[in-house]
Each structure stands twice: as structure tokens, then as C-alpha cells.
PDB file of N, CA and C in Angstrom:
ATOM      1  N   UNK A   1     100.655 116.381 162.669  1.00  0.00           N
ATOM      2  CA  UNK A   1      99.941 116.815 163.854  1.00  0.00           C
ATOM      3  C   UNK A   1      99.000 117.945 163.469  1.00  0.00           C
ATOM      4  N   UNK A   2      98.069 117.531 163.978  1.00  0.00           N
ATOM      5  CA  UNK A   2      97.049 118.466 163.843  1.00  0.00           C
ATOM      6  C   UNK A   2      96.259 119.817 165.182  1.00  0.00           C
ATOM      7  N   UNK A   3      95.977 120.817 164.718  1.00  0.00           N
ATOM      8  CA  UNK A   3      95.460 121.127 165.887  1.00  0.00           C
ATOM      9  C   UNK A   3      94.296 122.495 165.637  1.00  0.00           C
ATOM     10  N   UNK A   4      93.227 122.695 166.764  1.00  0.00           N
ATOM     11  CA  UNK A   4      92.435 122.842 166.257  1.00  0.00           C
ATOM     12  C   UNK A   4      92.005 124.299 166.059  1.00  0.00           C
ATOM     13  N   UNK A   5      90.948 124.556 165.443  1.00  0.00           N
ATOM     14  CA  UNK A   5      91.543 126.298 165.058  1.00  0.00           C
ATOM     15  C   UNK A   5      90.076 127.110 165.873  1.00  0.00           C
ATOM     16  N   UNK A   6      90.265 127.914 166.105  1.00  0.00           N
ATOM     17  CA  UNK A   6      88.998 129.079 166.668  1.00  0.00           C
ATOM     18  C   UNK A   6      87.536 128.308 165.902  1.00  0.00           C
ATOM     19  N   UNK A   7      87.121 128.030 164.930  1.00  0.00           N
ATOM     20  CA  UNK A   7      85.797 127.532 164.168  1.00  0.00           C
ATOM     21  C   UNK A   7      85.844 125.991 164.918  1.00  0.00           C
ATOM     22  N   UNK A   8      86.301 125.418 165.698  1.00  0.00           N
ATOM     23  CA  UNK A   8      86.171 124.533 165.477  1.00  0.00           C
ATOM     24  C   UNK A   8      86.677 123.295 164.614  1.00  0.00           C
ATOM     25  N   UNK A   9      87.370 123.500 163.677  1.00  0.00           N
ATOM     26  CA  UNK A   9      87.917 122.448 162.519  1.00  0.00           C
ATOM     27  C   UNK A   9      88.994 122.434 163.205  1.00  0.00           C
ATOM     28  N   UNK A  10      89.820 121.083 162.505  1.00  0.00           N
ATOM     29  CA  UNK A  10      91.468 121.347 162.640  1.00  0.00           C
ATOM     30  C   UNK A  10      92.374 121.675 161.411  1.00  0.00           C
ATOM     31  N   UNK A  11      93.126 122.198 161.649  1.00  0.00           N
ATOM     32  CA  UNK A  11      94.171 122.822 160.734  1.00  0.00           C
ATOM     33  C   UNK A  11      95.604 122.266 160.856  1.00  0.00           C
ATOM     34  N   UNK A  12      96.616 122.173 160.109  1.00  0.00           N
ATOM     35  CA  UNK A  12      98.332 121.552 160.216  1.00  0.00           C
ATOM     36  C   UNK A  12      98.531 122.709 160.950  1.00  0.00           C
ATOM     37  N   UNK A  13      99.895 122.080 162.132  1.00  0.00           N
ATOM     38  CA  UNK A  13     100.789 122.810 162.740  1.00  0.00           C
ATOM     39  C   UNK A  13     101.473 123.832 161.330  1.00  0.00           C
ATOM     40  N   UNK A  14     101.623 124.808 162.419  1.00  0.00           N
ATOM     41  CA  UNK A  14     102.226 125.695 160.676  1.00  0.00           C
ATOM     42  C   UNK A  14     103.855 125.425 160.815  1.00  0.00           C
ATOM     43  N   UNK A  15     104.542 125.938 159.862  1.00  0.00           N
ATOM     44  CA  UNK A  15     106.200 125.513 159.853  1.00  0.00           C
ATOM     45  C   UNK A  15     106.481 126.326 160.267  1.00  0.00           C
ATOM     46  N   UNK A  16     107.740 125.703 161.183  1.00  0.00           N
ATOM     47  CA  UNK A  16     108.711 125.930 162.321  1.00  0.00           C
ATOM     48  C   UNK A  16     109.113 127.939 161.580  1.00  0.00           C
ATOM     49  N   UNK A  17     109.394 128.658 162.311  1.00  0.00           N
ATOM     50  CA  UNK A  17     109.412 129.973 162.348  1.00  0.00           C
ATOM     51  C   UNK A  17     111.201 130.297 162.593  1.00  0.00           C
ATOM     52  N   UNK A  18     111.944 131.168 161.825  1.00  0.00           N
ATOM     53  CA  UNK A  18     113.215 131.363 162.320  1.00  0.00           C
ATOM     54  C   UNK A  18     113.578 131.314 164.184  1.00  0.00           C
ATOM     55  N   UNK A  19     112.701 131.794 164.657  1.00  0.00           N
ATOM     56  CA  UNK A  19     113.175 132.004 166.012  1.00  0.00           C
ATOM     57  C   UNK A  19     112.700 131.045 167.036  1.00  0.00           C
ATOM     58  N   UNK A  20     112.555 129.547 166.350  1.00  0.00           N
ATOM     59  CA  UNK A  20     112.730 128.475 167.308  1.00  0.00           C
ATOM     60  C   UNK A  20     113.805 127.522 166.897  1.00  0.00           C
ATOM     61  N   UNK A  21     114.243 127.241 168.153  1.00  0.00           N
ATOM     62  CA  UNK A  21     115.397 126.575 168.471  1.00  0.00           C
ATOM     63  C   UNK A  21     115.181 124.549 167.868  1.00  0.00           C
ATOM     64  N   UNK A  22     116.465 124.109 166.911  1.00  0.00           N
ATOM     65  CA  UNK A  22     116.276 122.518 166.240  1.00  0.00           C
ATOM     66  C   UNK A  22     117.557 121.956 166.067  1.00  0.00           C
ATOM     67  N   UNK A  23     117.400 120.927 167.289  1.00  0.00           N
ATOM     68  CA  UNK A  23     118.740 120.103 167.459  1.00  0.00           C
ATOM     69  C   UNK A  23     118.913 119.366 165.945  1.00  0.00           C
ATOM     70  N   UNK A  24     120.197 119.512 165.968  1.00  0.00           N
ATOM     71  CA  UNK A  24     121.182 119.141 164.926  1.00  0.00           C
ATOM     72  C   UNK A  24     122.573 118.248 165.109  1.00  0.00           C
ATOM     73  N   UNK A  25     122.804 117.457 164.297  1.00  0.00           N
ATOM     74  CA  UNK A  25     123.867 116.523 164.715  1.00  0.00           C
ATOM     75  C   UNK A  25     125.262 117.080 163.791  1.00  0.00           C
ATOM     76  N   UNK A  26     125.875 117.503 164.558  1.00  0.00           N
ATOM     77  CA  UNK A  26     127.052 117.380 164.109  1.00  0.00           C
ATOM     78  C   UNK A  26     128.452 116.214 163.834  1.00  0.00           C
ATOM     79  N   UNK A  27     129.087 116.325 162.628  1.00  0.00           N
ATOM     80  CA  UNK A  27     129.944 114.967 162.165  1.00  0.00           C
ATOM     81  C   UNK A  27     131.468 115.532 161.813  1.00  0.00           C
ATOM     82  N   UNK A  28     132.413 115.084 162.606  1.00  0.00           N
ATOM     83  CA  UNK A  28     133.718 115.631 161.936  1.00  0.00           C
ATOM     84  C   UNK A  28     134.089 116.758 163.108  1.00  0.00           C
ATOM     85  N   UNK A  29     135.214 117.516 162.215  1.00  0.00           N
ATOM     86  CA  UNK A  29     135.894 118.744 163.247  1.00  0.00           C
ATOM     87  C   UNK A  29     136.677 118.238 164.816  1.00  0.00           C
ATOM     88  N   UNK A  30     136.910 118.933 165.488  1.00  0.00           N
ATOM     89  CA  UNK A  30     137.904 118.102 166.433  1.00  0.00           C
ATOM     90  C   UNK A  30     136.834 117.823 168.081  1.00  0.00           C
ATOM     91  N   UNK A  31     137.601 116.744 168.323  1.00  0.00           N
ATOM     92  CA  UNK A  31     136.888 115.990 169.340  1.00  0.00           C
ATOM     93  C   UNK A  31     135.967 116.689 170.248  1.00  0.00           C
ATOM     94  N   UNK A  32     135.864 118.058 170.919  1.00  0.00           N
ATOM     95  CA  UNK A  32     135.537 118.775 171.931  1.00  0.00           C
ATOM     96  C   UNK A  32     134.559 119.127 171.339  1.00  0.00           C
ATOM     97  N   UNK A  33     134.205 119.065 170.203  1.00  0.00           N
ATOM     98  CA  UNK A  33     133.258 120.060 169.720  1.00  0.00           C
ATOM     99  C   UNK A  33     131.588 119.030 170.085  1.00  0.00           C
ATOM    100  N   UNK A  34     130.801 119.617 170.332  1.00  0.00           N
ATOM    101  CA  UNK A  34     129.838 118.702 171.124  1.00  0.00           C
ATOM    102  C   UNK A  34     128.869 118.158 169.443  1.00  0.00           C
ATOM    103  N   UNK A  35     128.454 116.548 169.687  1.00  0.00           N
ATOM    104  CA  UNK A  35     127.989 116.394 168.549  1.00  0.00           C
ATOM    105  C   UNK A  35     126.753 116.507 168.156  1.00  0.00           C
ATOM    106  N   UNK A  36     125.658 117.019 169.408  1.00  0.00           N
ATOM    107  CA  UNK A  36     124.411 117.691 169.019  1.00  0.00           C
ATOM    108  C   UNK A  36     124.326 119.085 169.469  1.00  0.00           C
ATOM    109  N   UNK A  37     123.501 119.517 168.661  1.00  0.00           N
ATOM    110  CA  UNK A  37     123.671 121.277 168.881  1.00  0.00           C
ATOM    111  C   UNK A  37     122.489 121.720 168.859  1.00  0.00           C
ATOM    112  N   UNK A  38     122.099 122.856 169.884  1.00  0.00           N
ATOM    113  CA  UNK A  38     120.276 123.276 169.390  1.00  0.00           C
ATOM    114  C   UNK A  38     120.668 124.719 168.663  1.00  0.00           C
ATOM    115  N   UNK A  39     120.408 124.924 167.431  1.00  0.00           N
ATOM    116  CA  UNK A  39     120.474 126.129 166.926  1.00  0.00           C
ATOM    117  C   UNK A  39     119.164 126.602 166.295  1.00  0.00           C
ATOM    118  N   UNK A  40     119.291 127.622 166.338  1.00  0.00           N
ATOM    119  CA  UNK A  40     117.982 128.548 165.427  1.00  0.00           C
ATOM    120  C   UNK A  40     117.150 127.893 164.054  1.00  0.00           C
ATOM    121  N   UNK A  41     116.228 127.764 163.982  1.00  0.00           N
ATOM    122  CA  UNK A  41     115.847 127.178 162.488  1.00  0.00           C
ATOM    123  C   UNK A  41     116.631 127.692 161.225  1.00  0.00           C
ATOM    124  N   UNK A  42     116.465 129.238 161.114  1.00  0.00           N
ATOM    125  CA  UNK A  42     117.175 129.643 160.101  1.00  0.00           C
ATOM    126  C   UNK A  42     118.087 129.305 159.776  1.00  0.00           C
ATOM    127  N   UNK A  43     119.170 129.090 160.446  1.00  0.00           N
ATOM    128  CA  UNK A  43     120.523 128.636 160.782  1.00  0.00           C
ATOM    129  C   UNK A  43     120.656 127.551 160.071  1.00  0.00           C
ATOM    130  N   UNK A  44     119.128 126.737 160.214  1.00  0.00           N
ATOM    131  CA  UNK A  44     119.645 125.185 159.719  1.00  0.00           C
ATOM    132  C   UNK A  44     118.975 125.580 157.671  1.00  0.00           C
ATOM    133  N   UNK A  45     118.578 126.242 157.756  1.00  0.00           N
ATOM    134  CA  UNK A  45     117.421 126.780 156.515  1.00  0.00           C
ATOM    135  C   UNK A  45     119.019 127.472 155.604  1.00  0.00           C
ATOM    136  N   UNK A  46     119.807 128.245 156.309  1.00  0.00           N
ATOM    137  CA  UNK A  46     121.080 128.544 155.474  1.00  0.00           C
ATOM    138  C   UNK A  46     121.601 127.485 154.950  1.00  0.00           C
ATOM    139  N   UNK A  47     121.930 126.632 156.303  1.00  0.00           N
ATOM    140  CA  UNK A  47     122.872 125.387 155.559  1.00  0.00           C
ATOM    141  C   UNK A  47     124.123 125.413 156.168  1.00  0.00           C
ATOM    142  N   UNK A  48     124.643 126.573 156.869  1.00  0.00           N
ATOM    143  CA  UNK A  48     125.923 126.769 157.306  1.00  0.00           C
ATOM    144  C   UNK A  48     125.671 126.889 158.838  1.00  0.00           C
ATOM    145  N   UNK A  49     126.624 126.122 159.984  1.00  0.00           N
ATOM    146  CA  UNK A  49     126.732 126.573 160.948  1.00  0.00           C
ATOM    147  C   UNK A  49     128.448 126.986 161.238  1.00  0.00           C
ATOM    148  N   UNK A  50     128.666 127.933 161.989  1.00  0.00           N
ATOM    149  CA  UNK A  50     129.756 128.830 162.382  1.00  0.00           C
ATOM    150  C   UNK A  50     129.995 128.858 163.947  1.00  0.00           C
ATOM    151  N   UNK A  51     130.681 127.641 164.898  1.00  0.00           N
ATOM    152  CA  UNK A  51     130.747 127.857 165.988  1.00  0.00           C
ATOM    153  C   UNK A  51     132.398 128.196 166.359  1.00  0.00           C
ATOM    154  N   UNK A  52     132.100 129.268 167.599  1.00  0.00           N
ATOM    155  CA  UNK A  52     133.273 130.258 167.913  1.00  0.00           C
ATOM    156  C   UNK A  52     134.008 129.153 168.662  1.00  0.00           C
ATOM    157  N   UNK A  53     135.344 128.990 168.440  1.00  0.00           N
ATOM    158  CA  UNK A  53     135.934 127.692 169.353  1.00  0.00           C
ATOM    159  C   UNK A  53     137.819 128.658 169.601  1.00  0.00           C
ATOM    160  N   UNK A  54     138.401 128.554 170.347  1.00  0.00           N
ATOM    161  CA  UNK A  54     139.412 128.615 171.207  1.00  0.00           C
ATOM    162  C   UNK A  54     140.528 129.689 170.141  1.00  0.00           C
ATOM    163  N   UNK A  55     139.537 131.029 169.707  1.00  0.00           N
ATOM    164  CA  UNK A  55     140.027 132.282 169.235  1.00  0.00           C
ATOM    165  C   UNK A  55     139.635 131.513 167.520  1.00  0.00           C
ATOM    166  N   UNK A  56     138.931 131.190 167.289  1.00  0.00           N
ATOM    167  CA  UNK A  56     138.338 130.317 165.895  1.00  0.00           C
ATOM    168  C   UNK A  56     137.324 130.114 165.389  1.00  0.00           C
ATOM    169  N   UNK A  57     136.867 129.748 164.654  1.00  0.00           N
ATOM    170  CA  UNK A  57     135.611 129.147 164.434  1.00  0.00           C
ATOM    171  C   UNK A  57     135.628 127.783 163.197  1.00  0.00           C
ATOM    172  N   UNK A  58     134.683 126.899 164.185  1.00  0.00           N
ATOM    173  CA  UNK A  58     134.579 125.797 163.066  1.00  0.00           C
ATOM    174  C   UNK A  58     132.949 125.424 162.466  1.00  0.00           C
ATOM    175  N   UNK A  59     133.751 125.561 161.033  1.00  0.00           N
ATOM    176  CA  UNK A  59     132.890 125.691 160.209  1.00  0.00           C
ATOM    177  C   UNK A  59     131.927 124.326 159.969  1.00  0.00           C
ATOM    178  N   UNK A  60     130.497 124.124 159.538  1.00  0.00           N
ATOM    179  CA  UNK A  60     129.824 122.700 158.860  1.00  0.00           C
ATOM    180  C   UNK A  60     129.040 123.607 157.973  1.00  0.00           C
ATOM    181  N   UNK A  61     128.730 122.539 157.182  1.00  0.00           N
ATOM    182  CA  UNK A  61     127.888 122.346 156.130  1.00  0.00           C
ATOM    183  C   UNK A  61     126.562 121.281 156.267  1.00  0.00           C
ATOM    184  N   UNK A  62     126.049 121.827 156.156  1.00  0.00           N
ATOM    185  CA  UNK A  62     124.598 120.771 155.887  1.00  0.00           C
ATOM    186  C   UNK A  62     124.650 119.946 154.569  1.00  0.00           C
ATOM    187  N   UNK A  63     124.587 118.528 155.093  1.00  0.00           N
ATOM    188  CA  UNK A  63     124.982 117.173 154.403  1.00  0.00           C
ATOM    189  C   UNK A  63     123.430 116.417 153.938  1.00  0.00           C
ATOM    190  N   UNK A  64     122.689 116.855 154.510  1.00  0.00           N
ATOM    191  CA  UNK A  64     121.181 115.653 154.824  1.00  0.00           C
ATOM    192  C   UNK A  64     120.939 115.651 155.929  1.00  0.00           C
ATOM    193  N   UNK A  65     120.306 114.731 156.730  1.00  0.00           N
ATOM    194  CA  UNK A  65     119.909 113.893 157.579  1.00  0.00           C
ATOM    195  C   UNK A  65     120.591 112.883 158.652  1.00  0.00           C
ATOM    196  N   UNK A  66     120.703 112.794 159.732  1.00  0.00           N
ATOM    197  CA  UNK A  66     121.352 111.799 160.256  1.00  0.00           C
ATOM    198  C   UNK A  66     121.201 110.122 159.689  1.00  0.00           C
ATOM    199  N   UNK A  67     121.818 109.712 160.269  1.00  0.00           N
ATOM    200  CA  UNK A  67     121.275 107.837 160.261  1.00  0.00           C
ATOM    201  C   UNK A  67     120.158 107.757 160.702  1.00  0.00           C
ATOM    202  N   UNK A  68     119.630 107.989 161.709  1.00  0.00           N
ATOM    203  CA  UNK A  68     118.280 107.716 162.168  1.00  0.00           C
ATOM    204  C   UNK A  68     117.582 108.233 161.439  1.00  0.00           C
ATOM    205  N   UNK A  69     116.492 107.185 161.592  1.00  0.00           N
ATOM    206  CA  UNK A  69     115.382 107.576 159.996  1.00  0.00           C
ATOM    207  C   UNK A  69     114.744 108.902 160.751  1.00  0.00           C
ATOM    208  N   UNK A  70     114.745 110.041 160.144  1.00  0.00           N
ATOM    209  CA  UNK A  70     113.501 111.006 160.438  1.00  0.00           C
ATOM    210  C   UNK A  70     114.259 111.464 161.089  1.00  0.00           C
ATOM    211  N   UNK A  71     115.708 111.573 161.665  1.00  0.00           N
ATOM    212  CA  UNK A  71     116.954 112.203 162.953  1.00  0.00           C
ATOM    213  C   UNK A  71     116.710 113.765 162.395  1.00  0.00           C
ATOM    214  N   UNK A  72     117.826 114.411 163.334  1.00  0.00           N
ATOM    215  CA  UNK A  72     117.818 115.893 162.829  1.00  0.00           C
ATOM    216  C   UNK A  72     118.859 115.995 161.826  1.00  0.00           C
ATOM    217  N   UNK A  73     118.785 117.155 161.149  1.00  0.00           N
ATOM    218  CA  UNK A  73     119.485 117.564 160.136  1.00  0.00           C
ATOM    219  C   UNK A  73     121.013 117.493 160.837  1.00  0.00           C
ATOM    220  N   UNK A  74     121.901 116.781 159.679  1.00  0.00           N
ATOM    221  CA  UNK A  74     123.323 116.341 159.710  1.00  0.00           C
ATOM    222  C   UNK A  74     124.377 117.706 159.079  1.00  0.00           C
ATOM    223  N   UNK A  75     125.371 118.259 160.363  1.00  0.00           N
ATOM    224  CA  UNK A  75     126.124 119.225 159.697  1.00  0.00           C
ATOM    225  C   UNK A  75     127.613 118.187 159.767  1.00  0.00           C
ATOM    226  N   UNK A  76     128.483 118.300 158.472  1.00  0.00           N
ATOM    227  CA  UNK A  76     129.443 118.003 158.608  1.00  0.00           C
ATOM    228  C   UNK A  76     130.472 118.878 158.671  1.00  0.00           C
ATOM    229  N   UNK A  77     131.486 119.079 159.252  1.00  0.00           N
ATOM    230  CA  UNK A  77     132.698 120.208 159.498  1.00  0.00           C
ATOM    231  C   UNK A  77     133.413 119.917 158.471  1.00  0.00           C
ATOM    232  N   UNK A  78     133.907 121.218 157.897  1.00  0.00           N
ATOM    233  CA  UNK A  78     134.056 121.883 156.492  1.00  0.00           C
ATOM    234  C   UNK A  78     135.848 121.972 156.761  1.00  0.00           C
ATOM    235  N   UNK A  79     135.567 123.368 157.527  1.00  0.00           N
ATOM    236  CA  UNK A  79     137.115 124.005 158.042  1.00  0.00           C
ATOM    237  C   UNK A  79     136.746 124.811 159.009  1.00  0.00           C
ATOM    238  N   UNK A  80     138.261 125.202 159.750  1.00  0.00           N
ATOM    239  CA  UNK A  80     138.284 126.108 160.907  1.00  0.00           C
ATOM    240  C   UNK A  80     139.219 127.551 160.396  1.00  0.00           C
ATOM    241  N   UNK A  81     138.583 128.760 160.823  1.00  0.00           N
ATOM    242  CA  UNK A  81     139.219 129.823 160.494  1.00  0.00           C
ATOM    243  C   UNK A  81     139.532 130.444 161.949  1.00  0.00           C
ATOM    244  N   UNK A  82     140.641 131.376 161.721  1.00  0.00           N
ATOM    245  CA  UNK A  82     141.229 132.084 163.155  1.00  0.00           C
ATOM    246  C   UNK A  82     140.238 133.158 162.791  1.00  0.00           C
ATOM    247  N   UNK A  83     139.889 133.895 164.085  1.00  0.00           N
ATOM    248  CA  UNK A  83     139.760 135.605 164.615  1.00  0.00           C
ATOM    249  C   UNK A  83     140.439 136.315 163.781  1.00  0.00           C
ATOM    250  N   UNK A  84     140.302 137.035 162.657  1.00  0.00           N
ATOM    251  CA  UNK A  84     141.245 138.451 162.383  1.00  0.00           C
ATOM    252  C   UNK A  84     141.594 139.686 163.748  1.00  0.00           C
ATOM    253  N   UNK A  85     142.965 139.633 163.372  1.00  0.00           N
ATOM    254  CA  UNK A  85     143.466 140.316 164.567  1.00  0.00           C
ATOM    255  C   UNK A  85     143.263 142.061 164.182  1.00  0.00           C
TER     256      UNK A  85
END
């Protein structure tokens, strides 16, 4: 996609910036956990997502890509750690 710049010409969309939001598919971990997620770019640029679940957190890893050709980036669940008390 293209778009067009102050002179007149067009220029590429520039790349996505930490502080916009890019659904992601999540695979694995226990049933409740929802299997698309909109998180921060960076987030997906680490590789790790960390969601807080029922005094816990469950962990993914960035795997690739979904099945769908061109889908969003695929996290698979790693492990779950408790809250330090």
C-alpha cells in the first residue's frame, strides 16, 4: 500500500510502530484462554506473550504464522507460572 506524500509522489506505508495494537493467534494452554489476542506490536517483535490468568500467568512463544496464508503471527503456550507471594 501506498500513500501519498506532501510533493505529491507516493511513498510505502512506513512499519507498524511499537504502540499499535496486532491480532495474534494463539495455540495450546488451557481452554478459557481466548484464541485471538490484540496485543502491542512490540510484544509480537519480542516473541513472548505473558497473559495474567486466575493468580498466574500463561506463557507463549512465537512459532511463525498461522495456517492462513498471510494470518497473524502464531503464539504457542509454553508454560504457566503462579504470582510470587
Amino acid at each position: 500500500m501506498t500513500v501519498p506524500s506532501f510533493d505529491g509522489s507516493s511513498s510505502a506505508v512506513p512499519p507498524l510502530s511499537g504502540r499499535e495494537p496486532v491480532e495474534v493467534a494463539l495455540e495450546g494452554g488451557p481452554a478459557d484462554v481466548p484464541r485471538k489476542l490484540r496485543v502491542m506490536h512490540d510484544v509480537v517483535s519480542a516473541g513472548k506473550i505473558k497473559i495474567p490468568r486466575n493468580g498466574g500467568y500463561e506463557h507463549f512463544e512465537r512459532v511463525g504464522v498461522s495456517a492462513d496464508s498471510g494470518g497473524p503471527p502464531l503464539f504457542r503456550w509454553t508454560t504457566r507460572t503462579k504470582v510470587a507471594e
